[in-house]
C-alpha atoms as a PDB file:
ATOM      1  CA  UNK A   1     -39.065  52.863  -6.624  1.00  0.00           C
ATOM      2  CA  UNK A   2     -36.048  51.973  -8.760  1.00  0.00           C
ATOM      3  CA  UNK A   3     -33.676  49.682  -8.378  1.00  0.00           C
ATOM      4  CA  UNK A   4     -30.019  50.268  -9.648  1.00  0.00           C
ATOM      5  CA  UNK A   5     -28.991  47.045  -9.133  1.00  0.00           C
ATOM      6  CA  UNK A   6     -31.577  45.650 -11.674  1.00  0.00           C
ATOM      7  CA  UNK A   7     -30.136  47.004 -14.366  1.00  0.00           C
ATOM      8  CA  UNK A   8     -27.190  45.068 -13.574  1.00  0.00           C
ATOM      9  CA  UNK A   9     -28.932  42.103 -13.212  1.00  0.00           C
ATOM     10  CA  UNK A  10     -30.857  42.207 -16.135  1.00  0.00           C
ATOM     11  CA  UNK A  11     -27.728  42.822 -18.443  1.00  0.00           C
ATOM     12  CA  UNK A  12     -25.899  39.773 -16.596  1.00  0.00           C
ATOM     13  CA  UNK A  13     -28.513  37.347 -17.218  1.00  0.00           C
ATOM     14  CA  UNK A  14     -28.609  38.612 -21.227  1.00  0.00           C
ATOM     15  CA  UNK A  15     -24.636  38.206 -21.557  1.00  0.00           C
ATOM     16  CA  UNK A  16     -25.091  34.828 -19.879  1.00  0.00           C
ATOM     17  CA  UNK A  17     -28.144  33.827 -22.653  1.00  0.00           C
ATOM     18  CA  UNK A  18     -25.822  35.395 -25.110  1.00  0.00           C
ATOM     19  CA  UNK A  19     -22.830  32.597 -23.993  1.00  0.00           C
ATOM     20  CA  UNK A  20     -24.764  29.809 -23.890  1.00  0.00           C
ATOM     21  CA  UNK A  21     -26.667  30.179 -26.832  1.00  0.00           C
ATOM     22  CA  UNK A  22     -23.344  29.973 -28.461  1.00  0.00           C
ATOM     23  CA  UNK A  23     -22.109  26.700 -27.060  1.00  0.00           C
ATOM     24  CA  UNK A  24     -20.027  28.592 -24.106  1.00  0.00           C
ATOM     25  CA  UNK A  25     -19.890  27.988 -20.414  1.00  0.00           C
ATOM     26  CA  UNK A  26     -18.343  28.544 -17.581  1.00  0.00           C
ATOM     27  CA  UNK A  27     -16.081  25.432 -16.595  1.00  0.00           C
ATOM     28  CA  UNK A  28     -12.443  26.406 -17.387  1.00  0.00           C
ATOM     29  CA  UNK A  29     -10.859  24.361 -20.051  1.00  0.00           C
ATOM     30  CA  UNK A  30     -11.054  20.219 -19.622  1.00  0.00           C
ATOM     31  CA  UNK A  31     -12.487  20.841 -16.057  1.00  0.00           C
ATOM     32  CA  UNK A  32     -15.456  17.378 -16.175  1.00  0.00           C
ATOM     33  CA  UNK A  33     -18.819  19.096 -15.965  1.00  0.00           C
ATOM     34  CA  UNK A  34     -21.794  17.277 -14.046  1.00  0.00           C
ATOM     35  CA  UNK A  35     -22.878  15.316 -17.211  1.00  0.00           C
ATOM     36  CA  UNK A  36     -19.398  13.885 -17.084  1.00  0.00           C
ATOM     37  CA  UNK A  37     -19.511  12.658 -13.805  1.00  0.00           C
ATOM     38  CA  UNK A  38     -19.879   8.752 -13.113  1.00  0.00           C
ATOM     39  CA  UNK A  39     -20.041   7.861  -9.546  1.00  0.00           C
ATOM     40  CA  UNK A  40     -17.510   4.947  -8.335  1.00  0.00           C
ATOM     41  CA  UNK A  41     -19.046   2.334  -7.985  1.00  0.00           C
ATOM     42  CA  UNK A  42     -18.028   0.371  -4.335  1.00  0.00           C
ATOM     43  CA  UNK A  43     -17.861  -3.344  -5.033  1.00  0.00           C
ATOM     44  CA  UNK A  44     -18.109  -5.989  -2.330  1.00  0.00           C
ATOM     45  CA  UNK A  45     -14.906  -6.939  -0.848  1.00  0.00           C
ATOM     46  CA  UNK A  46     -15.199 -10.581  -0.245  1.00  0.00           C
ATOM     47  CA  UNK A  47     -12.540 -11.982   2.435  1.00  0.00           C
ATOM     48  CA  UNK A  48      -9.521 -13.364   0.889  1.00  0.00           C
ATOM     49  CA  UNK A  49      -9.644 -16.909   1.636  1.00  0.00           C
ATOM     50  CA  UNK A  50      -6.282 -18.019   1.375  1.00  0.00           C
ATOM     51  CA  UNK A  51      -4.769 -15.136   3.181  1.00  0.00           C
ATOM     52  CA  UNK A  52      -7.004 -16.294   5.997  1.00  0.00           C
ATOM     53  CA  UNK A  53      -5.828 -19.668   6.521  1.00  0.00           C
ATOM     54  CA  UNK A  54      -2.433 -18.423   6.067  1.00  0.00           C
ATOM     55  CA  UNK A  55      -2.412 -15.782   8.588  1.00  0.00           C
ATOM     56  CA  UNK A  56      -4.368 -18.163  10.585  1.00  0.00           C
ATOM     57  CA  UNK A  57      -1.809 -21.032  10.144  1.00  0.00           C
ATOM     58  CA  UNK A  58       1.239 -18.549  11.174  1.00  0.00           C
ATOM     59  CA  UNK A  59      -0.556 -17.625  14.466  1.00  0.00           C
ATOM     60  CA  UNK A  60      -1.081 -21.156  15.268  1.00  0.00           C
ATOM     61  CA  UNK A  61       2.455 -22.087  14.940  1.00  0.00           C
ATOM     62  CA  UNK A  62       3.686 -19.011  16.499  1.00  0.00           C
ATOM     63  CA  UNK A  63       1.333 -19.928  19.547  1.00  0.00           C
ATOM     64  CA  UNK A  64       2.706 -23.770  19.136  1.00  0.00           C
ATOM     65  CA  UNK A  65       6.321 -22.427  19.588  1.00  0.00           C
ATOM     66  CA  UNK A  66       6.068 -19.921  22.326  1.00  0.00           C
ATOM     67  CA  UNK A  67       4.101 -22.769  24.241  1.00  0.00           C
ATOM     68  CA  UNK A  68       7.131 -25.215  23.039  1.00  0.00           C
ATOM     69  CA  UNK A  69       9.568 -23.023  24.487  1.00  0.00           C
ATOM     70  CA  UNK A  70       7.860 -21.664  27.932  1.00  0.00           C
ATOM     71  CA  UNK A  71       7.144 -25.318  28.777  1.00  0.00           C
ATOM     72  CA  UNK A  72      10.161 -26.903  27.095  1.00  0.00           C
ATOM     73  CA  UNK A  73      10.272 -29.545  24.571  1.00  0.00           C
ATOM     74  CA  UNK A  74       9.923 -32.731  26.151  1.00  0.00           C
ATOM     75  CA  UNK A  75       7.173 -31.442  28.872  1.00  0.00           C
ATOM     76  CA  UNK A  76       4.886 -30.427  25.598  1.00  0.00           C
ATOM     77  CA  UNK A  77       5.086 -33.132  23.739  1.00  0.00           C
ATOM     78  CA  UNK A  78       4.033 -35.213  27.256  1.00  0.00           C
ATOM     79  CA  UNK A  79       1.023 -32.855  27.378  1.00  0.00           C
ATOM     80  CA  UNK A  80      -0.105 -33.471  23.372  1.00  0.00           C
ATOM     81  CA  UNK A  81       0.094 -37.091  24.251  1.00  0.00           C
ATOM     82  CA  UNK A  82      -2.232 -36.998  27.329  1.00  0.00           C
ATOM     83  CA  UNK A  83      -4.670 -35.069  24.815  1.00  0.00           C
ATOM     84  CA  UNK A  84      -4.259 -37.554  22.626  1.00  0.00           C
ATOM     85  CA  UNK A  85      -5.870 -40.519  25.293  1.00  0.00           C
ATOM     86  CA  UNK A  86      -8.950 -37.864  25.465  1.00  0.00           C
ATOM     87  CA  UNK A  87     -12.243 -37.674  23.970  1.00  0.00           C
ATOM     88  CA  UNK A  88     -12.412 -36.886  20.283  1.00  0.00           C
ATOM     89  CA  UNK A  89     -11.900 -33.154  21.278  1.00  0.00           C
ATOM     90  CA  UNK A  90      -9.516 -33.907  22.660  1.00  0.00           C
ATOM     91  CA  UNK A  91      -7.537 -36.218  19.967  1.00  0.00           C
ATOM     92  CA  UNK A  92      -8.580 -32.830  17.515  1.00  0.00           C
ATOM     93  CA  UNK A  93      -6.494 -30.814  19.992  1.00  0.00           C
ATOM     94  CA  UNK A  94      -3.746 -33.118  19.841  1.00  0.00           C
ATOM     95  CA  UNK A  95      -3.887 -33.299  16.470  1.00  0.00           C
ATOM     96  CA  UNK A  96      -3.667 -29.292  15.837  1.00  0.00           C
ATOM     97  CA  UNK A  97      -0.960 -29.003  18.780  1.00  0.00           C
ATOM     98  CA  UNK A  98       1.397 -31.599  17.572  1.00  0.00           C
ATOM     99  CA  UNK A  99       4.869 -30.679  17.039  1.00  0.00           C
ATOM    100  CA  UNK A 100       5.566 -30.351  13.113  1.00  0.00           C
ATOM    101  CA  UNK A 101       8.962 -29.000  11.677  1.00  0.00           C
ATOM    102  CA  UNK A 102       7.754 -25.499  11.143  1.00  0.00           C
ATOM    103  CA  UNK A 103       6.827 -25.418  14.926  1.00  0.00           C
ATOM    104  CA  UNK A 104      10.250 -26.626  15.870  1.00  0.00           C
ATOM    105  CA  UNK A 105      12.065 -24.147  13.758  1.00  0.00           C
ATOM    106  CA  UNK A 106      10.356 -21.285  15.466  1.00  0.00           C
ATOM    107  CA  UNK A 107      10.437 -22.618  18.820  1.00  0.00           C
ATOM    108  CA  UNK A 108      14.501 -23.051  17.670  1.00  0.00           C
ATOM    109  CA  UNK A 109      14.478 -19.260  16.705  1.00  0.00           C
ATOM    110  CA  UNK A 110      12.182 -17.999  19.801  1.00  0.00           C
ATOM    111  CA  UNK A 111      14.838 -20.232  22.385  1.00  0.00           C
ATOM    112  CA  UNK A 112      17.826 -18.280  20.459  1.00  0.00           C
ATOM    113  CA  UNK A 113      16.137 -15.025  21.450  1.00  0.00           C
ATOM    114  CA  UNK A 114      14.951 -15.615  24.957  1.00  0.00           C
ATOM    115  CA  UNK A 115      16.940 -15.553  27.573  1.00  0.00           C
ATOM    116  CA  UNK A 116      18.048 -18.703  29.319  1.00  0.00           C
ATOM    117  CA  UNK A 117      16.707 -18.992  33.400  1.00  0.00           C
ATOM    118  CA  UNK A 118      18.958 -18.633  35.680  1.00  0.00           C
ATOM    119  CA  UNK A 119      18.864 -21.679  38.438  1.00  0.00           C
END
């Protein structure tokens, strides 16, 4: 039995010896072949230190304020100061929740933008 298609084949595969035995190929012009591929490699991302305490710090003082404002000025600094007869946890918690000037100013900007109870 004969096969048409073999023909076809067969004079295919000898144009396609033909090309590469001369150098040619079938990538079109400054395409990267495989041999030119180089995989990325993924490095580590290690956590950004700095940008951690900072973005830790702002939350803290944020927190600071908004409890500076909902319980008002003078009735949070009367709580730090009962922490601050605690246990040594406690005198730590003091110590973090103590009013400092960055606290104040946000506490100054969060009371501007809250609305003032009605009694």
């Amino acid at each position: 039995m004969v096969d048409r298609n073999h023909d076809d084949f067969v004079g295919r595969l000898g144009r396609i010896n033909k090309v590469h035995g001369s150098g040619g190929g079938f990538e079109a012009t400054g395409a990267l072949s495989k041999a030119d591929y180089r995989p990325r490699r993924f490095r580590m991302r290690r956590p950004r230190l700095i940008g951690i305490l900072v973005m830790t710090g702002a939350v803290l003082v944020f927190l600071k304020a908004t409890l500076q404002v909902t319980l008002g000025p003078d009735a949070y600094d009367y709580k730090v100061a009962l922490l601050k007869k605690g246990n040594w946890a406690d005198r730590a918690g003091a110590f973090v929740l103590q009013a400092e000037p960055a606290t104040d100013a946000v506490a100054a900007q969060l009371r501007r933008l809250t609305p003032s109870p009605r009694t």
